[in-house]
PDB file of N, CA and C in Angstrom:
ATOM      1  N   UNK A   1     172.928  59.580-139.220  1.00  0.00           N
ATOM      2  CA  UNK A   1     173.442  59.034-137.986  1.00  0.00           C
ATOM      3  C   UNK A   1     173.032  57.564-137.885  1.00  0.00           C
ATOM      4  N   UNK A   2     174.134  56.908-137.799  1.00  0.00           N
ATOM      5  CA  UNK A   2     173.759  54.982-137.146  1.00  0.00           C
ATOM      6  C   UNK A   2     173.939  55.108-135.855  1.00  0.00           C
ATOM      7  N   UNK A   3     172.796  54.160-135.761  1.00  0.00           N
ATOM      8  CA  UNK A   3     172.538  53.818-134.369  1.00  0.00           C
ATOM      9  C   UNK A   3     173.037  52.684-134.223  1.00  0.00           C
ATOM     10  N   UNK A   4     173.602  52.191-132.829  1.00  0.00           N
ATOM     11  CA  UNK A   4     174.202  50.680-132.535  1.00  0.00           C
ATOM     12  C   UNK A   4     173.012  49.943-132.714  1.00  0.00           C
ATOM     13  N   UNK A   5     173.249  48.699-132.819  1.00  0.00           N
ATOM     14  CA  UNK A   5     172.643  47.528-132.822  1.00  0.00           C
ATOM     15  C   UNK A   5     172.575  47.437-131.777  1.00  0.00           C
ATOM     16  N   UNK A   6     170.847  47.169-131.287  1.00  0.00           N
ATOM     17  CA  UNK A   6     170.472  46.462-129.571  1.00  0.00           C
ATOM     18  C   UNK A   6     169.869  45.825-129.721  1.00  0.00           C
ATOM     19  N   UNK A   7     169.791  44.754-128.939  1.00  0.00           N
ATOM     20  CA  UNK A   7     168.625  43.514-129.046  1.00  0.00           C
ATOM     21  C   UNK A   7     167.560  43.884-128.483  1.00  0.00           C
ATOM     22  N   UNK A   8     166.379  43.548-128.914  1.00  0.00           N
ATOM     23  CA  UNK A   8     164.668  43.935-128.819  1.00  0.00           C
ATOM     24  C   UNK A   8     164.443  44.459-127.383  1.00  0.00           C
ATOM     25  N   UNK A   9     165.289  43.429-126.414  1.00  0.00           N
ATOM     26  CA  UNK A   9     164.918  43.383-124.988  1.00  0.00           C
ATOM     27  C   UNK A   9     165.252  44.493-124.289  1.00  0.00           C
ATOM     28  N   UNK A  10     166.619  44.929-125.062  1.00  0.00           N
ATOM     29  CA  UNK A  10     166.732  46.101-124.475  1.00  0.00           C
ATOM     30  C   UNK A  10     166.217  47.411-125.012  1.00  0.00           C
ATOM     31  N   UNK A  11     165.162  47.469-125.822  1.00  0.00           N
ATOM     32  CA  UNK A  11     164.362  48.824-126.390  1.00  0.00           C
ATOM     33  C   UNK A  11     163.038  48.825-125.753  1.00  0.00           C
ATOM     34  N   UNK A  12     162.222  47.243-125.617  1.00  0.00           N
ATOM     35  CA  UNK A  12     160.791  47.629-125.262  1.00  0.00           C
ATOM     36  C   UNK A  12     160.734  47.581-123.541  1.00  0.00           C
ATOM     37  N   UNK A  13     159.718  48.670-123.672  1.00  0.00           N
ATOM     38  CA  UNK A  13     159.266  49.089-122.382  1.00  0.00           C
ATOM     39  C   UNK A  13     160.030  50.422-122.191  1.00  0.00           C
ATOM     40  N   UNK A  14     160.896  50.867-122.717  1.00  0.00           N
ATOM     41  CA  UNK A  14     161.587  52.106-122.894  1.00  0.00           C
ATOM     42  C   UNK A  14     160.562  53.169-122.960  1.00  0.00           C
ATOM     43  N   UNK A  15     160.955  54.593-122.406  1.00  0.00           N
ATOM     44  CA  UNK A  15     160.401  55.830-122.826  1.00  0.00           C
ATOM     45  C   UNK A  15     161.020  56.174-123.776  1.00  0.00           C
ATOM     46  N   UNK A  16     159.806  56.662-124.577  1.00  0.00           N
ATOM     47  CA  UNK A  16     160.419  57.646-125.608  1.00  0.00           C
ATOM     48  C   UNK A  16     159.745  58.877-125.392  1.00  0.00           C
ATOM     49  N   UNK A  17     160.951  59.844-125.799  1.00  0.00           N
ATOM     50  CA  UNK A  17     160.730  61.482-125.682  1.00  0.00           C
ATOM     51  C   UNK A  17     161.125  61.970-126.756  1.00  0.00           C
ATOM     52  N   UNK A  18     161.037  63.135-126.772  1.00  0.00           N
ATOM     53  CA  UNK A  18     161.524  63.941-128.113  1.00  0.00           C
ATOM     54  C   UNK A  18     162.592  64.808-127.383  1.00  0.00           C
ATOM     55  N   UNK A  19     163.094  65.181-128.269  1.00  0.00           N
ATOM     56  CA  UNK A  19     164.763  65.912-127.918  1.00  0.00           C
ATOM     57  C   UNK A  19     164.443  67.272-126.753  1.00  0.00           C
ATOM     58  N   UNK A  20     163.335  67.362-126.571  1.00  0.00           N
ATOM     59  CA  UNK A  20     162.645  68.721-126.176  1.00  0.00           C
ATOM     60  C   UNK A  20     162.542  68.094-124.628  1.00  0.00           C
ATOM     61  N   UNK A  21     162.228  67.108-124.602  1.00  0.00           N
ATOM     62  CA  UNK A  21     161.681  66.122-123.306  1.00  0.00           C
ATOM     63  C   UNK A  21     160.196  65.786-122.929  1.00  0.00           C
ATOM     64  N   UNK A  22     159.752  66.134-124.097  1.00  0.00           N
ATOM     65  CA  UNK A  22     158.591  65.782-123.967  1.00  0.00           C
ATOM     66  C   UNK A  22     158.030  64.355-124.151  1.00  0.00           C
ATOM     67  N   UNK A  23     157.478  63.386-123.422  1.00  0.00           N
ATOM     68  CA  UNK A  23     156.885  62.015-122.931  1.00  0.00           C
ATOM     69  C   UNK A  23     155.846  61.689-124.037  1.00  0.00           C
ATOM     70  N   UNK A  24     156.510  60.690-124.797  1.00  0.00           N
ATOM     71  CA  UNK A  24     155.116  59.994-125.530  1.00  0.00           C
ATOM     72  C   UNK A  24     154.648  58.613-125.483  1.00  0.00           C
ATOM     73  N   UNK A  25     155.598  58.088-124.844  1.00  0.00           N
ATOM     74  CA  UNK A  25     154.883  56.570-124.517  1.00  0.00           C
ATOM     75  C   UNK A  25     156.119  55.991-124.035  1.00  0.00           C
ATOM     76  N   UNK A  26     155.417  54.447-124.311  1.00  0.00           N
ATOM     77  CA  UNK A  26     156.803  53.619-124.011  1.00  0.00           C
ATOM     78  C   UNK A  26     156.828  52.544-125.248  1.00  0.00           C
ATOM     79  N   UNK A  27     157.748  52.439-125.559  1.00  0.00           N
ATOM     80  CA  UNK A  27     157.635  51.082-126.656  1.00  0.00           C
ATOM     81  C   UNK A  27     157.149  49.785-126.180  1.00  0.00           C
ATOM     82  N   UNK A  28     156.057  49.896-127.277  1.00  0.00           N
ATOM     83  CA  UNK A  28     155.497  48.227-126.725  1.00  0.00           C
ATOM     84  C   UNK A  28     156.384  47.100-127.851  1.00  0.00           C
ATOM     85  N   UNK A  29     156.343  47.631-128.942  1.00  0.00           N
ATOM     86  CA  UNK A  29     156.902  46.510-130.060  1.00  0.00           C
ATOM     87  C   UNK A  29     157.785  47.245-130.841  1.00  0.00           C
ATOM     88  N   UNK A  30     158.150  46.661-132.105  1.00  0.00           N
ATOM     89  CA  UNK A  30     158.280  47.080-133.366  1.00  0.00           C
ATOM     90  C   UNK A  30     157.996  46.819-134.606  1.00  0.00           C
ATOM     91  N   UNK A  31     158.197  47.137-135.318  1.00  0.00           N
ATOM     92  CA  UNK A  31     157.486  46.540-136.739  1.00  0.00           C
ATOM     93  C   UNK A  31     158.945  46.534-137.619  1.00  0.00           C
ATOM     94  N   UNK A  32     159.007  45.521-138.314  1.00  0.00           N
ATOM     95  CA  UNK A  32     160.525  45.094-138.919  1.00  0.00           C
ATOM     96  C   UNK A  32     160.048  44.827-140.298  1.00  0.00           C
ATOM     97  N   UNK A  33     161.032  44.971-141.614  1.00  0.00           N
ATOM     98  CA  UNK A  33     161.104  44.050-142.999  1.00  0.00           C
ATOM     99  C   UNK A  33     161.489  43.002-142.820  1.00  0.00           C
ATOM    100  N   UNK A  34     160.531  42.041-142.884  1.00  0.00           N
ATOM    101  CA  UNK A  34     161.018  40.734-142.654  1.00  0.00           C
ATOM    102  C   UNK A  34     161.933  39.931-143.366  1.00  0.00           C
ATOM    103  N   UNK A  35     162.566  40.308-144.785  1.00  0.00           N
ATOM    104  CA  UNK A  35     163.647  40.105-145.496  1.00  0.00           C
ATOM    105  C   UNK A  35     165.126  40.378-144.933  1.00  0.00           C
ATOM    106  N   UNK A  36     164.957  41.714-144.519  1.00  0.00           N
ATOM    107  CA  UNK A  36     166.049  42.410-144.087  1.00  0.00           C
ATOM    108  C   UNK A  36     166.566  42.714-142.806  1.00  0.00           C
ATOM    109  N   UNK A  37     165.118  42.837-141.916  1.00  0.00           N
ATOM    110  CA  UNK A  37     165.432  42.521-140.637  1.00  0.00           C
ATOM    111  C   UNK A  37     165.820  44.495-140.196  1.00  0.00           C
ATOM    112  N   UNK A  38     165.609  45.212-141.629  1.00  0.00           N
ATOM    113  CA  UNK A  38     165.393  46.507-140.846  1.00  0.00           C
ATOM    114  C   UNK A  38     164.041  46.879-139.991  1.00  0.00           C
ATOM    115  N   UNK A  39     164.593  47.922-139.116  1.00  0.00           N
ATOM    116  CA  UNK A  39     163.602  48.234-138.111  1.00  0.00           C
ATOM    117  C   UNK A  39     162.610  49.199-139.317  1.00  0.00           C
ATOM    118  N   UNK A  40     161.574  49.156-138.862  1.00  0.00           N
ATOM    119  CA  UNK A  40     160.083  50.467-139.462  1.00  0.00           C
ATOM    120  C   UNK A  40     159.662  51.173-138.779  1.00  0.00           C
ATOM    121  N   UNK A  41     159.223  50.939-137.105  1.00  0.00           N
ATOM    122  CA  UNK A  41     159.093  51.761-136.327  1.00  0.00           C
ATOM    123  C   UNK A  41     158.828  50.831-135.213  1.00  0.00           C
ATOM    124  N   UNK A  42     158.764  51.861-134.753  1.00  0.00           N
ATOM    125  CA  UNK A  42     158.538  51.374-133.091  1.00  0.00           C
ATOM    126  C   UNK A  42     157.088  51.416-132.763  1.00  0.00           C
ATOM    127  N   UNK A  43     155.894  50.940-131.937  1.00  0.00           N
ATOM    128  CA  UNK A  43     154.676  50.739-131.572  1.00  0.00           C
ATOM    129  C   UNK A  43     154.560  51.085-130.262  1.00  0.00           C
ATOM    130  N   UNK A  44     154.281  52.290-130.086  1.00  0.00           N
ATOM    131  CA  UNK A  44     153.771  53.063-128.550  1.00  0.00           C
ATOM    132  C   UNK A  44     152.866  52.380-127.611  1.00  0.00           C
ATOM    133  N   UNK A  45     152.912  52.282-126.325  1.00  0.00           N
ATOM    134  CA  UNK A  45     151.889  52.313-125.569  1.00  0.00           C
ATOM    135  C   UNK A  45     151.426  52.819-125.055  1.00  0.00           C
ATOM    136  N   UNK A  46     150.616  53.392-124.059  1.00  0.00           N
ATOM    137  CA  UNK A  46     150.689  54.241-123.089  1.00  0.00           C
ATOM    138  C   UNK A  46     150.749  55.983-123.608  1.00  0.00           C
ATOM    139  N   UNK A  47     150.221  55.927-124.713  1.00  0.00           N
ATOM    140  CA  UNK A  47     150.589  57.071-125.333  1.00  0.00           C
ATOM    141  C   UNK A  47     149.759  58.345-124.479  1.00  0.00           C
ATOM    142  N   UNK A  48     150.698  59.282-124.523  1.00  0.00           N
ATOM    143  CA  UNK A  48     150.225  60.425-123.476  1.00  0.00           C
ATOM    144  C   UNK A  48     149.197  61.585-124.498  1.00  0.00           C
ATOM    145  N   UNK A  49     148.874  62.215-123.638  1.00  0.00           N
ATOM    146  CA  UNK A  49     147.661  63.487-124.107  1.00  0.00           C
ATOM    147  C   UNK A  49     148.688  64.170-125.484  1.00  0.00           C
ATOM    148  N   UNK A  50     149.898  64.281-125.196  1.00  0.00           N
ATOM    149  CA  UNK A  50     150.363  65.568-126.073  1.00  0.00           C
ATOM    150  C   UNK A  50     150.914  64.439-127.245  1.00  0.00           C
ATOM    151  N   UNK A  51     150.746  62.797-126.884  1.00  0.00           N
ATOM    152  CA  UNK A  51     151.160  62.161-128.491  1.00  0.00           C
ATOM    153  C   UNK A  51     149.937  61.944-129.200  1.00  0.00           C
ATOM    154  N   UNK A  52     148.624  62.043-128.663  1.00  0.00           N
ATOM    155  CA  UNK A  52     147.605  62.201-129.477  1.00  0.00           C
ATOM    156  C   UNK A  52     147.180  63.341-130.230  1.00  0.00           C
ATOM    157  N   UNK A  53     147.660  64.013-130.072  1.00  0.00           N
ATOM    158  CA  UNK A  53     147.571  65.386-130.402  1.00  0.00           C
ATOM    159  C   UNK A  53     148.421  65.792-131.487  1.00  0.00           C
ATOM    160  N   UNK A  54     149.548  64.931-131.725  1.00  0.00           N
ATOM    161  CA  UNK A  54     150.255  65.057-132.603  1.00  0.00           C
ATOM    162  C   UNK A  54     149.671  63.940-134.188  1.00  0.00           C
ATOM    163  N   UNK A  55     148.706  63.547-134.659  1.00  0.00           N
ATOM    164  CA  UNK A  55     148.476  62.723-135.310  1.00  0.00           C
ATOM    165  C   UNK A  55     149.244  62.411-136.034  1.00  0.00           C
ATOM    166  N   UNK A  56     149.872  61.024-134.833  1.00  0.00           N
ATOM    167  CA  UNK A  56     150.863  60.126-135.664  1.00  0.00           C
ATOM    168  C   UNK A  56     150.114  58.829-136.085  1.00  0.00           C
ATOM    169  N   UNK A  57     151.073  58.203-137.418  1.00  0.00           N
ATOM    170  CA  UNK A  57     150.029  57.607-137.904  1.00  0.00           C
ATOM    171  C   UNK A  57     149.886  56.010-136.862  1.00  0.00           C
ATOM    172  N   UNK A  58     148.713  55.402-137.416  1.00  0.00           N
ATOM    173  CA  UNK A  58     148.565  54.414-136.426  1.00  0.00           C
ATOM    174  C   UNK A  58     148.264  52.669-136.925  1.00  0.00           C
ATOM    175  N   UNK A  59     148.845  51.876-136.056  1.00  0.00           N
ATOM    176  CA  UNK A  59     148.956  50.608-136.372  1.00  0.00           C
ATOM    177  C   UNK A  59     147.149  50.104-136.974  1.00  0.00           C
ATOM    178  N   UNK A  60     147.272  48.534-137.071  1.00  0.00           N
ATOM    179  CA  UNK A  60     146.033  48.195-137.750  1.00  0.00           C
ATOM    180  C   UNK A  60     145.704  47.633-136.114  1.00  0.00           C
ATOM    181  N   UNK A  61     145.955  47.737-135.102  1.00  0.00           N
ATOM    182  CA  UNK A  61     145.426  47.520-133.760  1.00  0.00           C
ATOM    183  C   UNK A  61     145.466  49.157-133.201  1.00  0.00           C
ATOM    184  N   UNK A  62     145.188  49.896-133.985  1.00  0.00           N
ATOM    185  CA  UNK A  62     145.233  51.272-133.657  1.00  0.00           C
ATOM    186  C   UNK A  62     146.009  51.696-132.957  1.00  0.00           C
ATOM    187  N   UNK A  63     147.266  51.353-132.482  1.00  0.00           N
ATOM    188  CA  UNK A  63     148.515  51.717-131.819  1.00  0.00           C
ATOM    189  C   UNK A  63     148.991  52.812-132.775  1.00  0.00           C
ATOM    190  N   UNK A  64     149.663  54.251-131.544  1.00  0.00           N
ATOM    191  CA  UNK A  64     150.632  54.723-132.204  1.00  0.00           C
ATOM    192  C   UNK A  64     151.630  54.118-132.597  1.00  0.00           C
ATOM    193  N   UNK A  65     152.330  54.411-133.858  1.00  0.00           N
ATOM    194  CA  UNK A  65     153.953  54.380-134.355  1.00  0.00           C
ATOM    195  C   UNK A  65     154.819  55.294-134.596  1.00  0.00           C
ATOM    196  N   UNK A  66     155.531  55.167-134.576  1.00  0.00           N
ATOM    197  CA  UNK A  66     156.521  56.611-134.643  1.00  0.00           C
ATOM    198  C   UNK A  66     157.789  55.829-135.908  1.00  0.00           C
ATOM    199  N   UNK A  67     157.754  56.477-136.618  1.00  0.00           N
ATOM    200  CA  UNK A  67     158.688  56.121-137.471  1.00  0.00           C
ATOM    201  C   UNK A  67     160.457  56.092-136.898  1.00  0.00           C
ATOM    202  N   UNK A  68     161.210  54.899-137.749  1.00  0.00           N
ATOM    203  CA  UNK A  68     162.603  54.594-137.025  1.00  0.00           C
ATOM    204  C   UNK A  68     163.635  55.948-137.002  1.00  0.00           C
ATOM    205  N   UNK A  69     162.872  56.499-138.546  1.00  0.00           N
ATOM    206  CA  UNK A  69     163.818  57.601-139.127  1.00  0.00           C
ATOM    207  C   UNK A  69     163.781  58.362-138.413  1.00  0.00           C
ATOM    208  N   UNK A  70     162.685  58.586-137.422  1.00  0.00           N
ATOM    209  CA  UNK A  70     162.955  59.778-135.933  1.00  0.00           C
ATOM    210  C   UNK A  70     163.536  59.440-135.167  1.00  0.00           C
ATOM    211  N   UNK A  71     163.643  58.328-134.697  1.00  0.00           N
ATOM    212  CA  UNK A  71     164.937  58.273-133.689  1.00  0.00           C
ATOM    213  C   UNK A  71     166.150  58.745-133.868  1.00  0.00           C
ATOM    214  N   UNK A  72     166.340  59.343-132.623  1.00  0.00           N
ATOM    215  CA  UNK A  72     168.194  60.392-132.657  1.00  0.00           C
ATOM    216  C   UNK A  72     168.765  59.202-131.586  1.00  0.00           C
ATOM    217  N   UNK A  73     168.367  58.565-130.876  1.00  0.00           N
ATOM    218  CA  UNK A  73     169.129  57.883-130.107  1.00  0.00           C
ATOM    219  C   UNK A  73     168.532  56.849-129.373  1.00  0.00           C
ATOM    220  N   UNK A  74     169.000  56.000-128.240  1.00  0.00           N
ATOM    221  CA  UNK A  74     168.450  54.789-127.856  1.00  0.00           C
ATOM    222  C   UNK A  74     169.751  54.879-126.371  1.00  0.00           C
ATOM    223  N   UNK A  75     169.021  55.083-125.396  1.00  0.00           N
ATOM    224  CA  UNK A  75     170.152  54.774-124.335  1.00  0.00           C
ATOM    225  C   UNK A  75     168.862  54.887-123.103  1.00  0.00           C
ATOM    226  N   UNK A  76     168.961  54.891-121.861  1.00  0.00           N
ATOM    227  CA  UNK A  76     167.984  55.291-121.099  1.00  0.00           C
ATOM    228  C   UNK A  76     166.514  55.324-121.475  1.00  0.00           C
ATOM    229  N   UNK A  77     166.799  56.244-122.520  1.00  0.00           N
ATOM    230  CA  UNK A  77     165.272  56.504-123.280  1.00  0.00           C
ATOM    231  C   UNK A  77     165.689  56.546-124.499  1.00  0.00           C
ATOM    232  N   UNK A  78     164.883  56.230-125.428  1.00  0.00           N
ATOM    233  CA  UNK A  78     164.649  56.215-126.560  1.00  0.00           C
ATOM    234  C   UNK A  78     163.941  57.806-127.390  1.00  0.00           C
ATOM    235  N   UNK A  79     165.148  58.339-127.912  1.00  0.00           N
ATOM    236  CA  UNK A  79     164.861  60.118-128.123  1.00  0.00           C
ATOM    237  C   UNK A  79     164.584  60.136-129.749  1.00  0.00           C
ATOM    238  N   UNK A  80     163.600  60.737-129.937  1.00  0.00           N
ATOM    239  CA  UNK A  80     163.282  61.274-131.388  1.00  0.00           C
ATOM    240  C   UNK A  80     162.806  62.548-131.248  1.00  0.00           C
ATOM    241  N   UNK A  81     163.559  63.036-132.683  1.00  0.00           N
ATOM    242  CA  UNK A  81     163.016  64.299-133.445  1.00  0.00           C
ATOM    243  C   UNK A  81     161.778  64.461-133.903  1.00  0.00           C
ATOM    244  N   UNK A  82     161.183  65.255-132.630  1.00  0.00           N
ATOM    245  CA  UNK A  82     159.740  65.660-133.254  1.00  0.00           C
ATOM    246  C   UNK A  82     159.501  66.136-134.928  1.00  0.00           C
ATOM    247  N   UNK A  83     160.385  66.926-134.981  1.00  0.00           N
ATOM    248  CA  UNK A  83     160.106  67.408-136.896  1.00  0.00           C
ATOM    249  C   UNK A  83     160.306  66.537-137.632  1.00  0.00           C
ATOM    250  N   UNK A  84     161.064  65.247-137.420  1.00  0.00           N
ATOM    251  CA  UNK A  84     161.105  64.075-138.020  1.00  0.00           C
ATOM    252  C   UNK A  84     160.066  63.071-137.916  1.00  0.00           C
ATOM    253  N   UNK A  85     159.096  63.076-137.296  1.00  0.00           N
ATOM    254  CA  UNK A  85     157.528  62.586-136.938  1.00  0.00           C
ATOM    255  C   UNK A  85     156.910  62.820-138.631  1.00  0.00           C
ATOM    256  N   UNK A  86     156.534  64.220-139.286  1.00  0.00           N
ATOM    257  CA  UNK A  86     155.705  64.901-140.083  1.00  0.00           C
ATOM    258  C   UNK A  86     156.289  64.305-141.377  1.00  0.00           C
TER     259      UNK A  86
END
């Protein structure tokens, strides 16, 4: 699945949930290939009790990330596939 192209402004500060509805943060950043300008993941803030619990892996400022390849979508909130996390 492709996702549209959105500009930065409109992803951070977004919730992200998993398809289930379960709350894991909000996007603070992202992390990009700087050649290519593909996305790598997204950088959580605010990460809740049940995204620590999931040991996702974590930035070198110890931020969660959630990989791009989990995202199912980007509208309202920003939705990823939990089984796509692992």
């Amino acid at each position: 699945m492709t996702l549209d192209k959105k500009p930065l402004k409109d992803i951070l500060g977004k919730l992200v949930v998993t398809k289930e509805g379960r709350r894991l943060g909000i996007v603070k950043d992202i992390s990009f290939e700087t050649r290519t300008g593909e996305l790598i993941q997204l950088i959580i803030k605010d990460p809740t009790p049940y995204t620590r619990n999931l040991s996702l892996e974590l930035s070198q400022r110890k931020e969660v990330v959630i990989p791009y390849n989990s995202i199912i979508a980007i509208g309202d909130f920003v939705v990823i596939s939990e089984e796509d996390l692992t």
